[in-house]
N, C-alpha and C. Protein backbone atom coordinates (compact mmCIF):
# COMPACT_ATOMS: atom_id res chain seq x y z
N UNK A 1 149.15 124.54 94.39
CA UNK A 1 148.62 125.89 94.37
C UNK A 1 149.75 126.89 94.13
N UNK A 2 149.29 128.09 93.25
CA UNK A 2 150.63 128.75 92.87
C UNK A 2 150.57 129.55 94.36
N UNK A 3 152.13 129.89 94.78
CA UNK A 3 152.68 130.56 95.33
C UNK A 3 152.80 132.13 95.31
N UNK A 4 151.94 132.59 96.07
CA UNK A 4 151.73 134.43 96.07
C UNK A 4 152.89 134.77 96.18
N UNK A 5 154.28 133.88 96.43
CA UNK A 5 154.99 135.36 96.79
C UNK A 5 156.00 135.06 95.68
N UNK A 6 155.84 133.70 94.79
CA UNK A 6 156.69 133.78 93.00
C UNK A 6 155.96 134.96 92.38
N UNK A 7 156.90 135.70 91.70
CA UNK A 7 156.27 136.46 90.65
C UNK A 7 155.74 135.71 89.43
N UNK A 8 154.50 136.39 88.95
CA UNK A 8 153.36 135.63 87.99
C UNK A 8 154.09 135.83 86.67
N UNK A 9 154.13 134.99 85.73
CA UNK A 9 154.33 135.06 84.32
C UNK A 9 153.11 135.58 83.75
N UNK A 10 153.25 136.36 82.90
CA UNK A 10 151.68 136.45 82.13
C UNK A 10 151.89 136.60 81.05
N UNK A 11 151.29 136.29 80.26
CA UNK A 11 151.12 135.99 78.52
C UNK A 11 150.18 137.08 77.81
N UNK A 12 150.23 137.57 76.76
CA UNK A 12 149.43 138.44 76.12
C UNK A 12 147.87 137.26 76.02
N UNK A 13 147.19 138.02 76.12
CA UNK A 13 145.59 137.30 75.83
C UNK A 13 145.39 136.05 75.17
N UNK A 14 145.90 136.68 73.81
CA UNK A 14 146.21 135.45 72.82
C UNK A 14 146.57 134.48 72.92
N UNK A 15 147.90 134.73 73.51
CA UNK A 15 149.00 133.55 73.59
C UNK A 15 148.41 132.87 74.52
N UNK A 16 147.87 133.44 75.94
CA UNK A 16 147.69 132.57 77.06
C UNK A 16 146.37 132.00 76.41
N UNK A 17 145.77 132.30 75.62
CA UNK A 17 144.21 131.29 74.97
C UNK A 17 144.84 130.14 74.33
N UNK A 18 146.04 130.46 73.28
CA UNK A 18 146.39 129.27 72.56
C UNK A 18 147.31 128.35 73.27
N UNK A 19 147.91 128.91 74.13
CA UNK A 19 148.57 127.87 75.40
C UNK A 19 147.35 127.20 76.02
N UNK A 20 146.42 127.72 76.36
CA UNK A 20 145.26 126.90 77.78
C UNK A 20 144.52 125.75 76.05
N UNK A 21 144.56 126.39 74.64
CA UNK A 21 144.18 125.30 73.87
C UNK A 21 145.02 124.13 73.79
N UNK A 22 146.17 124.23 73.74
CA UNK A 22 147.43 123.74 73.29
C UNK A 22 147.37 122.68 74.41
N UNK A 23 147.26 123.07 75.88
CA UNK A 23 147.01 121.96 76.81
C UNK A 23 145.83 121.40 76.94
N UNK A 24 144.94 121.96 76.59
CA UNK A 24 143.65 120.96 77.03
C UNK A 24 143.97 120.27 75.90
N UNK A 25 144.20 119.88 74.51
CA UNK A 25 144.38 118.72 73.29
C UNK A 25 145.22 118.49 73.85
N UNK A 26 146.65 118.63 74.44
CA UNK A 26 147.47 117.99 75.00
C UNK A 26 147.16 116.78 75.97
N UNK A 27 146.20 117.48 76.98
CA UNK A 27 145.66 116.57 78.11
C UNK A 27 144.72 115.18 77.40
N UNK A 28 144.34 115.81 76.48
CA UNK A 28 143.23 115.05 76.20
C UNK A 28 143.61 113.78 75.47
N UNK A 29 144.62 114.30 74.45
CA UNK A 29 145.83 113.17 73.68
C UNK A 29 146.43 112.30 74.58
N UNK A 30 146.88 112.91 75.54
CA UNK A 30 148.15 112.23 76.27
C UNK A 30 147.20 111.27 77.79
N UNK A 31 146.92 111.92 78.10
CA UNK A 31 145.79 110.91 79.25
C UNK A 31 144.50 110.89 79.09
N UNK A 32 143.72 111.23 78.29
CA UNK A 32 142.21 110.65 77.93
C UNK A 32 141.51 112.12 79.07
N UNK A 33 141.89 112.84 79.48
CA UNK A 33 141.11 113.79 80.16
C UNK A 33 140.93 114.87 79.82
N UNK A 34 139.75 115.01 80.02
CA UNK A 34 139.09 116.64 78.91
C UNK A 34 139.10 117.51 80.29
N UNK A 35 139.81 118.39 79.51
CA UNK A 35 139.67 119.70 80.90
C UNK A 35 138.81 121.34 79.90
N UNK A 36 138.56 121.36 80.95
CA UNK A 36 137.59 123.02 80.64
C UNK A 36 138.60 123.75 80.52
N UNK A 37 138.02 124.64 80.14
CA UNK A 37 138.93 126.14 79.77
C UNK A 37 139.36 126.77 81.12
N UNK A 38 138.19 126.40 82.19
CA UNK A 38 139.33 127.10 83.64
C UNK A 38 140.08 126.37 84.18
N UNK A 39 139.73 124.97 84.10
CA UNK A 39 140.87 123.86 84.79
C UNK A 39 142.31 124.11 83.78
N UNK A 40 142.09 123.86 82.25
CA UNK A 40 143.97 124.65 81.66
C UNK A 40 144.06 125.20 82.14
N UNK A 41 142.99 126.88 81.74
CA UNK A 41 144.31 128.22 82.76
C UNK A 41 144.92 127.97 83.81
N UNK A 42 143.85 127.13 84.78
CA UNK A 42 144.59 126.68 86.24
C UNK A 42 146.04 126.05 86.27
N UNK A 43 145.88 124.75 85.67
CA UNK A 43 147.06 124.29 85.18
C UNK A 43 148.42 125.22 84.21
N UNK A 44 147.67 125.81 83.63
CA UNK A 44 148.92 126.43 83.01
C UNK A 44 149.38 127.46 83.94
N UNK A 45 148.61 127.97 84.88
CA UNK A 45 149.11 128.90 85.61
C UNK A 45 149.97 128.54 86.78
N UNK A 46 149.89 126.97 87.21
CA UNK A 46 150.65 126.64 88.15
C UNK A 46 152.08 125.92 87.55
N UNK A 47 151.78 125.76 86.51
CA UNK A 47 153.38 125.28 85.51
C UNK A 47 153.98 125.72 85.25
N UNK A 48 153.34 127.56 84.93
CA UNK A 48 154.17 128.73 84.51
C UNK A 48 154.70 128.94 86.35
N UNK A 49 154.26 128.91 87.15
CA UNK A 49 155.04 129.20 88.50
C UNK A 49 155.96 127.84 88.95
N UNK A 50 155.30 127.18 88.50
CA UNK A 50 156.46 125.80 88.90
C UNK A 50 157.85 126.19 88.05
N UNK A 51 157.78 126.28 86.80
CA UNK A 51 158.85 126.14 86.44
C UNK A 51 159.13 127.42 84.96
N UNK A 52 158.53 128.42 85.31
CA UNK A 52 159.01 129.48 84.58
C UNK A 52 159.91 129.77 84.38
N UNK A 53 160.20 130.12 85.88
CA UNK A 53 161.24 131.11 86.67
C UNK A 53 162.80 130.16 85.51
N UNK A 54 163.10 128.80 85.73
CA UNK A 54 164.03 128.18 84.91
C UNK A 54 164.23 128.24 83.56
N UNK A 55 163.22 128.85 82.89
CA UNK A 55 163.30 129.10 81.20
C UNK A 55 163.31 130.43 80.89
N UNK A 56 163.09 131.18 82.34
CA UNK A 56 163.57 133.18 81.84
C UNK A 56 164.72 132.93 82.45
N UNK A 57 165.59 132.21 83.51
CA UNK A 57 166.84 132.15 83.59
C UNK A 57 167.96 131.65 82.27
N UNK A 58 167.34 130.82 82.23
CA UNK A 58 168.02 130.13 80.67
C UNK A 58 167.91 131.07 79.66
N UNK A 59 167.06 131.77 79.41
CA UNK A 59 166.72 132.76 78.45
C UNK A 59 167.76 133.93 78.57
N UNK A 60 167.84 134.52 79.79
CA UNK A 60 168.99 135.65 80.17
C UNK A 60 170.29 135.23 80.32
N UNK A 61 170.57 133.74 80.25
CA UNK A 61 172.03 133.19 80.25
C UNK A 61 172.40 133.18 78.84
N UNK A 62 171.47 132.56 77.80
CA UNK A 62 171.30 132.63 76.87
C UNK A 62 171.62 134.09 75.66
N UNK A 63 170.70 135.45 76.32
CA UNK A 63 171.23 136.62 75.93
C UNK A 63 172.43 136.60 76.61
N UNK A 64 172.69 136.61 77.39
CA UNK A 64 174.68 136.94 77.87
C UNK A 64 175.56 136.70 77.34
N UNK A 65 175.46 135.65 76.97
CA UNK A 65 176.62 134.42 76.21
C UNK A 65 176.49 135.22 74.63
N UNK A 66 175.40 135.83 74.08
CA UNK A 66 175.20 136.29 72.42
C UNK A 66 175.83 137.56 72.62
N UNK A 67 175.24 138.28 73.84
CA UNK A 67 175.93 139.50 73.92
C UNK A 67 177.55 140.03 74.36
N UNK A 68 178.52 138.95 74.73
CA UNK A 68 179.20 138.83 75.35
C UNK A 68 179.97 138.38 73.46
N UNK A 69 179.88 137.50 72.90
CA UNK A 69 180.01 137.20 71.90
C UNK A 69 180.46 138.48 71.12
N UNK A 70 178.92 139.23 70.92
CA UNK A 70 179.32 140.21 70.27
C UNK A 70 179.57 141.38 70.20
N UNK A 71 180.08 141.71 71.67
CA UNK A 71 180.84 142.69 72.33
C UNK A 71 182.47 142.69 71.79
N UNK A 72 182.71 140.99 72.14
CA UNK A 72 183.74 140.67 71.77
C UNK A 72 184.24 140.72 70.04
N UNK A 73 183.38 140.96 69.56
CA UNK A 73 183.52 141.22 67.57
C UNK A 73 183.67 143.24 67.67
N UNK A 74 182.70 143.60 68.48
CA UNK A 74 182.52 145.07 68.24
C UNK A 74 184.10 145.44 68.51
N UNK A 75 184.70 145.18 70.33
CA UNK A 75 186.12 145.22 70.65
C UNK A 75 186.87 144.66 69.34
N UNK A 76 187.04 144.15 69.20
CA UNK A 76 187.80 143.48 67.48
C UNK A 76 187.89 144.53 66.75
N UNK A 77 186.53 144.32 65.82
CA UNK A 77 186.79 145.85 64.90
C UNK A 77 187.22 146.98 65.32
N UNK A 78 186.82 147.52 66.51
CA UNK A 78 187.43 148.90 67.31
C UNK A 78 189.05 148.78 67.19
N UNK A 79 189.68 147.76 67.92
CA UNK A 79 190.57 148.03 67.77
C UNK A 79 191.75 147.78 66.18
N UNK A 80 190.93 147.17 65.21
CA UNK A 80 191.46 147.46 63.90
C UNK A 80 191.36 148.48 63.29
N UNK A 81 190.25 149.04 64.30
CA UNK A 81 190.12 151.03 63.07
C UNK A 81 191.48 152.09 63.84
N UNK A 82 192.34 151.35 65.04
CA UNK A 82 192.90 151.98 65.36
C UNK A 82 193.97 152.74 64.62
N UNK A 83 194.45 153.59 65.12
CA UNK A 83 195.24 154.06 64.62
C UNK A 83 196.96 154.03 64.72
């Protein structure tokens, strides 16, 4: 059961429709079980709290390391326009 006190991921409409599609053919491929459209959301909603939280961390380590990168190019050029 998701956890009230993780903060919720939420998906634009869309996306969270073609994710809850994306798993029910998933489910259905991979172990022979047909799930309804509220049993995915269910499921997708407790996967996005199981293990979200680890792929927006990775995601913001991810921007750091690009931005850090190219901080380090901007410092570069700055100091070649010196004078």
């Amino acid at each position: 059961m998701v956890d009230p006190k993780k903060p919720k991921v939420e998906l634009p409409k869309a996306k969270e429709q073609a994710a809850v599609e994306e798993l029910k053919k998933l489910v259905q491929e991979r172990f022979d079980v047909q799930l309804g459209r509220f049993e995915a959301k269910d499921l997708l909603d407790e996967v996005c709290a199981l293990i979200g939280v680890f792929y927006y961390n990775q995601a913001l380590a991810d921007v750091d390391e690009k931005l850090k990168l190219r901080f380090e190019m901007i410092e570069s050029d700055l100091w070649l326009l010196e004078k």
